[in-house]
N, C-alpha and C. Protein backbone atom coordinates (compact mmCIF):
# COMPACT_ATOMS: atom_id res chain seq x y z
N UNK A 1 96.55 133.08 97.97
CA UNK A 1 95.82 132.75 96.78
C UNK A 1 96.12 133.81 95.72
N UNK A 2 96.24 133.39 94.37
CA UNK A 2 96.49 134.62 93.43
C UNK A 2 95.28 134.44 92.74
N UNK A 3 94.91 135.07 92.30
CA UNK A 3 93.61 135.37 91.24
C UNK A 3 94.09 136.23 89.90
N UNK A 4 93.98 135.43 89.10
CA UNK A 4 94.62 136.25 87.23
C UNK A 4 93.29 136.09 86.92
N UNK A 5 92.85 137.14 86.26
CA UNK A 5 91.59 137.84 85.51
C UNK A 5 91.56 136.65 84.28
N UNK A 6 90.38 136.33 83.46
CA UNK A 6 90.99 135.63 82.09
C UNK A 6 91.34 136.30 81.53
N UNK A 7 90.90 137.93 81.30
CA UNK A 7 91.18 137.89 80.31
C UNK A 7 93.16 138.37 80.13
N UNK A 8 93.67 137.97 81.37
CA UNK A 8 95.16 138.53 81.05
C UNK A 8 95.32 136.49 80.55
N UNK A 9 94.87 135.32 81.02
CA UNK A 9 95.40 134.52 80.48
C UNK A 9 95.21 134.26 78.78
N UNK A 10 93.77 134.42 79.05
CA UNK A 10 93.36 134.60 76.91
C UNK A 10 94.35 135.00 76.28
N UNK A 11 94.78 136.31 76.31
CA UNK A 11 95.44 137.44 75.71
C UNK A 11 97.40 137.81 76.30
N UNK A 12 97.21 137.02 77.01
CA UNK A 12 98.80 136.39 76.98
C UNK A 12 99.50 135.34 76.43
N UNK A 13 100.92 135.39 76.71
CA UNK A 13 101.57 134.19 76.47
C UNK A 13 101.81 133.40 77.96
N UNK A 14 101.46 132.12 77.96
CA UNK A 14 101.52 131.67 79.60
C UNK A 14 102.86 130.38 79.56
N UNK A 15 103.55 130.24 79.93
CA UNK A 15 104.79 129.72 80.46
C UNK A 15 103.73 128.50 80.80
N UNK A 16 104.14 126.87 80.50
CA UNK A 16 103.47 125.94 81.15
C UNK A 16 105.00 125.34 81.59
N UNK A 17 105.18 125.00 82.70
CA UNK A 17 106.49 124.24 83.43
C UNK A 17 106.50 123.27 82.78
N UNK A 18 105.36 122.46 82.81
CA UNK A 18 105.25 120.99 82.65
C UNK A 18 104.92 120.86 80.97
N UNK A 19 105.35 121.59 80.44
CA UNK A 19 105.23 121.51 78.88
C UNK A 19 106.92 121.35 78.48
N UNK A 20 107.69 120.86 79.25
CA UNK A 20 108.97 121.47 78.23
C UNK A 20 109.35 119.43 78.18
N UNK A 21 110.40 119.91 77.32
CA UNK A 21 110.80 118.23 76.36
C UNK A 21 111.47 117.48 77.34
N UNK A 22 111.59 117.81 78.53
CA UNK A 22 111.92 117.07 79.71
C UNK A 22 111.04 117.04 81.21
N UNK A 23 110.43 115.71 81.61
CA UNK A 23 109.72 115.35 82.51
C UNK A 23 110.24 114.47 83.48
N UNK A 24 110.07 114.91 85.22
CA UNK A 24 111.00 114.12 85.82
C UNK A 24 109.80 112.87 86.18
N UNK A 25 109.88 112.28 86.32
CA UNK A 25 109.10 110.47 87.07
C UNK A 25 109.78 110.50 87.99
N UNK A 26 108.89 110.02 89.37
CA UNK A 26 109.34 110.27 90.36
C UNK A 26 108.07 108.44 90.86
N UNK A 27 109.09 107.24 91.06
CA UNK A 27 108.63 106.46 91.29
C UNK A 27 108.95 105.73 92.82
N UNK A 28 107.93 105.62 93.63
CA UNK A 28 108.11 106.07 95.28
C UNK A 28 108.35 104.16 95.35
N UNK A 29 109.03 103.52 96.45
CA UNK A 29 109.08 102.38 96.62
C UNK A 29 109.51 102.07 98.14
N UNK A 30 109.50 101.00 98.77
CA UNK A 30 109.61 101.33 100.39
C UNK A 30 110.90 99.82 100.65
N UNK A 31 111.88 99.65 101.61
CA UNK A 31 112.47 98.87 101.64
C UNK A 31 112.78 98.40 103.25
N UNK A 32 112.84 97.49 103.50
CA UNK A 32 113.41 97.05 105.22
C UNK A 32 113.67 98.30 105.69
N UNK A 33 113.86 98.08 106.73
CA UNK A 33 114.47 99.56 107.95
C UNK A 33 116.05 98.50 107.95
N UNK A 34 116.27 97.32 108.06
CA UNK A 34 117.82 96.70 108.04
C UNK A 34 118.41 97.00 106.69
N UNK A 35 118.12 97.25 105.60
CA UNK A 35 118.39 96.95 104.42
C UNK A 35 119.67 97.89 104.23
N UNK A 36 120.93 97.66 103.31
CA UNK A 36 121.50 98.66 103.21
C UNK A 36 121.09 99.59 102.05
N UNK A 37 121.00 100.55 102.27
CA UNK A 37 120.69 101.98 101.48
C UNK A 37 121.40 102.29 100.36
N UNK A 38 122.38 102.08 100.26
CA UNK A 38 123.69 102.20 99.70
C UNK A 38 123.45 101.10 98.47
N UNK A 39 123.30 100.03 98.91
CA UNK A 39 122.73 99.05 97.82
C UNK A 39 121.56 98.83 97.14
N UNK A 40 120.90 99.24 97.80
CA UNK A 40 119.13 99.42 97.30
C UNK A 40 119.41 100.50 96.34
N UNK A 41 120.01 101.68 96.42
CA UNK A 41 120.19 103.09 95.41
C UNK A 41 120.88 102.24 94.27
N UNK A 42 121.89 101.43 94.31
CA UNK A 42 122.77 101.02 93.21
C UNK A 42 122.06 99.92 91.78
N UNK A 43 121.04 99.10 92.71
CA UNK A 43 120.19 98.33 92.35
C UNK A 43 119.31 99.23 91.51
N UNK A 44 118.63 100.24 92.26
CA UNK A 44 117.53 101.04 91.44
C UNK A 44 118.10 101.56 90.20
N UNK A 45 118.98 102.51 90.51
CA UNK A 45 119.78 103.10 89.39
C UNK A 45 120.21 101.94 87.84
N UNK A 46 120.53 100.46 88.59
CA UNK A 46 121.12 100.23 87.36
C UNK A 46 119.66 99.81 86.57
N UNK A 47 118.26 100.00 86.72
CA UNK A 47 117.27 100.03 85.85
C UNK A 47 116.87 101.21 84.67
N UNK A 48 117.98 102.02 84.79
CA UNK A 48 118.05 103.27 84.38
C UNK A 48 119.08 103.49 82.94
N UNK A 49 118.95 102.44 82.40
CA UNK A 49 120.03 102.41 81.49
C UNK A 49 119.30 102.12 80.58
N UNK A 50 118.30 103.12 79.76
CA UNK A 50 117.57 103.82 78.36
C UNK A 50 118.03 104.38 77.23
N UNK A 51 118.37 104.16 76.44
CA UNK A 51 118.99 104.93 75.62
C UNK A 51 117.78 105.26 74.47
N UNK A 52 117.86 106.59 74.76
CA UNK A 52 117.31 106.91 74.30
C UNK A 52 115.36 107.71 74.52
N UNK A 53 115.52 107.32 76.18
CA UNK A 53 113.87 107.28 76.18
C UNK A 53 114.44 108.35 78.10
N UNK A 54 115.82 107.55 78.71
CA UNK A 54 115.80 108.47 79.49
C UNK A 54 117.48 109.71 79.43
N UNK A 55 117.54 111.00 80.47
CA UNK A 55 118.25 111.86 79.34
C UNK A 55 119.38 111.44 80.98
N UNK A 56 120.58 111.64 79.88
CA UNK A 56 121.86 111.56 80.95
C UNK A 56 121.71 112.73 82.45
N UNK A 57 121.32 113.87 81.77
CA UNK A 57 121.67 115.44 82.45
C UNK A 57 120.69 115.33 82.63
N UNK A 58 119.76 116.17 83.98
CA UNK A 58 120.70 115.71 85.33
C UNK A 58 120.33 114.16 85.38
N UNK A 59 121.17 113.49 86.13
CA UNK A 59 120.94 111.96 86.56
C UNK A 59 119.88 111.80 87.13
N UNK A 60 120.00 110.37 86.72
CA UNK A 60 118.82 109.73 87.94
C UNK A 60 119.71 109.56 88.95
N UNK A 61 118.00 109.43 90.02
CA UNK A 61 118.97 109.29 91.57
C UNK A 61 117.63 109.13 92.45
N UNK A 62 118.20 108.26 93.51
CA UNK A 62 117.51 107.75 94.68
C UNK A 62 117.51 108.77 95.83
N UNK A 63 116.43 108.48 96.30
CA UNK A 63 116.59 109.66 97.62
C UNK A 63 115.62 108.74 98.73
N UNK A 64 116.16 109.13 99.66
CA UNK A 64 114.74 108.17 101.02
C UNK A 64 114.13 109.95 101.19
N UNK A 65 112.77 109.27 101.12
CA UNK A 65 111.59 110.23 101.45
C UNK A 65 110.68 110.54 103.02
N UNK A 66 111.39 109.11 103.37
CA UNK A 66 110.66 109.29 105.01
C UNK A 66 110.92 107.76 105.72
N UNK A 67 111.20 107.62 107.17
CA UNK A 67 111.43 107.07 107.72
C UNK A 67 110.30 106.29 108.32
N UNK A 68 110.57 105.37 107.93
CA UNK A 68 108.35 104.95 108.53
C UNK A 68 108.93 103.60 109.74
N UNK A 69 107.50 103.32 110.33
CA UNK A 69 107.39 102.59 111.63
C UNK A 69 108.52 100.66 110.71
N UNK A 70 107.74 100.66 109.52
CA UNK A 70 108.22 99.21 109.17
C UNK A 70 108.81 99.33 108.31
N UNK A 71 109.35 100.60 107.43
CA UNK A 71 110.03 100.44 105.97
C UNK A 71 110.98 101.85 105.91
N UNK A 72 111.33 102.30 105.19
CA UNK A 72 112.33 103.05 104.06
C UNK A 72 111.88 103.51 103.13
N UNK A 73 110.92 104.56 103.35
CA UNK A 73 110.01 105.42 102.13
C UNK A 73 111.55 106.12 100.83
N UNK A 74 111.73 105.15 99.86
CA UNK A 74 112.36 105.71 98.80
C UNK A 74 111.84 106.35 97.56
N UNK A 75 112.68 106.93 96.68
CA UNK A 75 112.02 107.31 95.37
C UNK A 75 113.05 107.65 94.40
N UNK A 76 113.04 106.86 93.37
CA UNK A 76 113.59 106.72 91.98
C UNK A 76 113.10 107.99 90.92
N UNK A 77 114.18 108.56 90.64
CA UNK A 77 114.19 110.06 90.20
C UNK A 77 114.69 110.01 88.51
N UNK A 78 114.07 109.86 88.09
CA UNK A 78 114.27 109.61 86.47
C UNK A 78 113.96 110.65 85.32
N UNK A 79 114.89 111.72 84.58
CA UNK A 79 114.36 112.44 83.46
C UNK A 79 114.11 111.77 82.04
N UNK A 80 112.50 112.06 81.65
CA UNK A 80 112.22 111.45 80.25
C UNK A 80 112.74 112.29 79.23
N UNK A 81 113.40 112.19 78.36
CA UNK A 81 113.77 112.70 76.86
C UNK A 81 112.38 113.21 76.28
N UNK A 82 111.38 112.09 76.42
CA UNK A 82 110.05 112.56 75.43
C UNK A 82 108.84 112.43 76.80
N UNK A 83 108.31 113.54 76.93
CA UNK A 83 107.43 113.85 77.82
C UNK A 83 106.35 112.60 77.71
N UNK A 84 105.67 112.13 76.03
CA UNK A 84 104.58 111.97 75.94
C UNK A 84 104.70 110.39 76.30
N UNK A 85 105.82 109.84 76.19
CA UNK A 85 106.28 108.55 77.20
C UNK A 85 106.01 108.32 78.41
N UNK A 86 105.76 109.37 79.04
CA UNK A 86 105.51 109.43 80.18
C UNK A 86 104.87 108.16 81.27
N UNK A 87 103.64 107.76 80.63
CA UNK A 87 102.99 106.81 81.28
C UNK A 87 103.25 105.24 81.15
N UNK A 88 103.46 105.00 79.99
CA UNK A 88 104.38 103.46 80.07
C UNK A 88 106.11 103.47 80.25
N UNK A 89 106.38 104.46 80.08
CA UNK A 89 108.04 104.19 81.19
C UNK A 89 107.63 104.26 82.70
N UNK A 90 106.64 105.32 83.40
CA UNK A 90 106.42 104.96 84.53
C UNK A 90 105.91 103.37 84.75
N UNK A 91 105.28 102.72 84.27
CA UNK A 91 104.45 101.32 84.33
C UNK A 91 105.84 100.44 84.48
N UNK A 92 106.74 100.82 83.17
CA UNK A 92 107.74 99.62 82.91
C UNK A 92 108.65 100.12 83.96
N UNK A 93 109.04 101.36 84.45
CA UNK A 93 110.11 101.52 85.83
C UNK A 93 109.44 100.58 86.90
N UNK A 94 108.42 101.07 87.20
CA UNK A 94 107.99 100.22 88.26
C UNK A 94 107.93 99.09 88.62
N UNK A 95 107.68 98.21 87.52
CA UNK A 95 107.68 96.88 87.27
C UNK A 95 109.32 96.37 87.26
N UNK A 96 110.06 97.01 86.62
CA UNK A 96 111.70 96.72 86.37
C UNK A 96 111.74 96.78 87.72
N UNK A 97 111.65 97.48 88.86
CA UNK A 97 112.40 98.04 90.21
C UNK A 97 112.06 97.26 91.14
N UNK A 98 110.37 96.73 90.92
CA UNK A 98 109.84 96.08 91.85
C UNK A 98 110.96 94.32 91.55
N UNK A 99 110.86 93.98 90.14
CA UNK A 99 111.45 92.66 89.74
C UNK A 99 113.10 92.63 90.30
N UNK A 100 113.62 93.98 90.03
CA UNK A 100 115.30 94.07 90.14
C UNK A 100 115.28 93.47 91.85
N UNK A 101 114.55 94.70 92.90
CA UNK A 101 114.59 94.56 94.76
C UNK A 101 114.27 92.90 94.58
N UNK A 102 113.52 92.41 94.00
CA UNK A 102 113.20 90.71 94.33
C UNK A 102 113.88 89.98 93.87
N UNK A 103 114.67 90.05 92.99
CA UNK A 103 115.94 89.45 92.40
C UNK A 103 117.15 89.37 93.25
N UNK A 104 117.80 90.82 93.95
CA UNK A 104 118.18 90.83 95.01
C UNK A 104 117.81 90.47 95.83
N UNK A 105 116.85 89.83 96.73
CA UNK A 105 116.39 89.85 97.77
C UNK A 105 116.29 91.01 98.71
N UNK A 106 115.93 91.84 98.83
CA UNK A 106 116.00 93.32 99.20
C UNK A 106 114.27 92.88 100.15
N UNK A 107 114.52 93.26 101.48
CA UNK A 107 113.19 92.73 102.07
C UNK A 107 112.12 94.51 101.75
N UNK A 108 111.31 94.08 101.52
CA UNK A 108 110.06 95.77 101.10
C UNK A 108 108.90 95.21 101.73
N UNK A 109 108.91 95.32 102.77
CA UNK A 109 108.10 95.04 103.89
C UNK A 109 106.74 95.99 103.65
N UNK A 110 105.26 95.02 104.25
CA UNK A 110 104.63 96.41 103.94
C UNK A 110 104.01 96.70 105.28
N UNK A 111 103.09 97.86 105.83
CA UNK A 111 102.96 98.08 107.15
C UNK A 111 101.74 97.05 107.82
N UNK A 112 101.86 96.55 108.52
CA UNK A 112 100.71 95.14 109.29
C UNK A 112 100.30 95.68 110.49
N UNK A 113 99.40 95.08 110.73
CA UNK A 113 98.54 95.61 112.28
C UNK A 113 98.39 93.94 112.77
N UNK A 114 99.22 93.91 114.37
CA UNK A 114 98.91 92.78 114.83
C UNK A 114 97.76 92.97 116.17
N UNK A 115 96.79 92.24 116.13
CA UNK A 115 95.79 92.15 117.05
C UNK A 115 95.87 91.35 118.26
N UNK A 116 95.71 91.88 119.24
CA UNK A 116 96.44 90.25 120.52
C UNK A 116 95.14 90.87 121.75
N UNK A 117 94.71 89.89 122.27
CA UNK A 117 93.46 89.72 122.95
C UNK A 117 93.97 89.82 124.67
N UNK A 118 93.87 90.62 125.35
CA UNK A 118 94.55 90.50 127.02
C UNK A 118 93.25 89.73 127.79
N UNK A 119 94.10 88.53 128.62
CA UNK A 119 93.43 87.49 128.85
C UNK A 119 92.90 88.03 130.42
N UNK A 120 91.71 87.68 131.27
CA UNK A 120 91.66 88.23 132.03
C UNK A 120 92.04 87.37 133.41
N UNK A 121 92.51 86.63 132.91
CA UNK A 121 93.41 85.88 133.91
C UNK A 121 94.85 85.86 133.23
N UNK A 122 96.15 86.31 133.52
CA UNK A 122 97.17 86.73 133.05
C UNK A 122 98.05 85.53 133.23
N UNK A 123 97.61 84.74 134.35
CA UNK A 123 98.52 82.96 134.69
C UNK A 123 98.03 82.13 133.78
N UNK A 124 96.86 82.46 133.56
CA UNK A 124 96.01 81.23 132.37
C UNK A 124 96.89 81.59 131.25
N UNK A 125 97.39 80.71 130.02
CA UNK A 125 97.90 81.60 128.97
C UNK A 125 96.81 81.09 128.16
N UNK A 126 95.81 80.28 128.01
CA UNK A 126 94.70 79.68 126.97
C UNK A 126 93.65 81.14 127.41
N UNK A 127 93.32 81.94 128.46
CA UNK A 127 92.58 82.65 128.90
C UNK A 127 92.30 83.73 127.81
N UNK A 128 91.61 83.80 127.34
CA UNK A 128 91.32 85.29 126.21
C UNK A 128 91.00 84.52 124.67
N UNK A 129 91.19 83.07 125.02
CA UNK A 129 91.06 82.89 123.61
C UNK A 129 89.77 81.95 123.25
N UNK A 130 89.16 81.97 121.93
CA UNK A 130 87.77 81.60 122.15
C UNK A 130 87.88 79.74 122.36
N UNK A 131 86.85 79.73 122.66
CA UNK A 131 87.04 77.75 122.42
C UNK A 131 85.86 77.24 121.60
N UNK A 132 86.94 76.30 121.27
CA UNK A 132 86.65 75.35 119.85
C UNK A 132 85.32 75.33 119.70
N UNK A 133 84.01 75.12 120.61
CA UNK A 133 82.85 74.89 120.12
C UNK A 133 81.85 75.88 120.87
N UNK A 134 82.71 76.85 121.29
CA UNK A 134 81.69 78.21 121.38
C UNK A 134 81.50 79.13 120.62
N UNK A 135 81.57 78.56 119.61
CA UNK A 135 81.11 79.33 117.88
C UNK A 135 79.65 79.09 117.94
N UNK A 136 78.74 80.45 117.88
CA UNK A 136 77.32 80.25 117.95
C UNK A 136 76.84 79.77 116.67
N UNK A 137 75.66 78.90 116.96
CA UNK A 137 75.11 78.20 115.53
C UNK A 137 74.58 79.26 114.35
N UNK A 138 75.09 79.19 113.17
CA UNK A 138 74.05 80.02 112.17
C UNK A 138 72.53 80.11 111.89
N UNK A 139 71.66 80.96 112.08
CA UNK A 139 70.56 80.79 112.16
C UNK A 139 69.97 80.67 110.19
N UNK A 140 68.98 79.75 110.23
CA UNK A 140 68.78 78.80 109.03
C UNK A 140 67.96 80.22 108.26
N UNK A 141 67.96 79.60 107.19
CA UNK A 141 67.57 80.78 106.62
C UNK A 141 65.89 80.02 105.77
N UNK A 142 65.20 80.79 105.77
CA UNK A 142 64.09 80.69 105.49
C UNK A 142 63.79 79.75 104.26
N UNK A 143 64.72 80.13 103.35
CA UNK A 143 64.54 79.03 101.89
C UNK A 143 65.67 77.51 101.80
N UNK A 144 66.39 77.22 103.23
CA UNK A 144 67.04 75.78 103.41
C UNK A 144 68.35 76.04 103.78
């Protein structure tokens, strides 16, 4: 932990990182575990063609962020020219990237939980599952 006194911040000059005329967007997106990689980066990238709003130096660029159970944790790496853009180029990247992967057909699977009931007779295969009219009645409610 560092601890700065105020009064050295008051009475200084303080360096803000995130103040300078270039801001990176960093927009996270997830794709098949089959998908090729190689093509998904080429796809993202060509949403990246701003003139004017994003800066050549350094490039944009794709990177996978993590390997997950059902997807391809990626992220679209974009420098803004004008910082204060910031929040509707992120809105409109996202939207462009999500429309571009579905245009391609690019599968972006999202993570599911399947539930399966073990029957206690294992030869029965109907065994574990409820039947049709052993749904208990709703009890009436006082006003009809």
């Amino acid at each position: 932990m560092l601890a700065v006194p105020n009064t050295i911040v008051v009475n200084s000059i303080v360096a803000s990182y995130t103040n300078f005329p270039h801001l990176r967007l960093d927009i996270p997106f997830t794709v098949g575990v089959e998908e090729n990689l190689d093509r998904v980066r080429t796809i993202a990238l060509s949403i990246c063609q701003w003139e004017g709003l994003l800066v050549a130096e350094p490039p944009a660029r794709v990177v996978v962020t993590a390997l997950n159970d059902y997807n391809v944790a990626m992220e679209l790496q974009v420098w803004l020219a004008d910082e204060q853009q910031h929040i509707s180029v992120r809105h409109t990247l996202r939207e462009r990237l999500f429309e571009a992967l579905r245009e391609a057909e690019v599968d972006m699977p999202f993570e599911t939980l399947a539930l399966r009931t073990i029957p206690e007779n294992p030869a029965d295969p109907d065994a574990g599952l409820p039947a049709a009219s052993a749904s208990p009645a709703l009890p009436q409610s006082p006003n009809g």
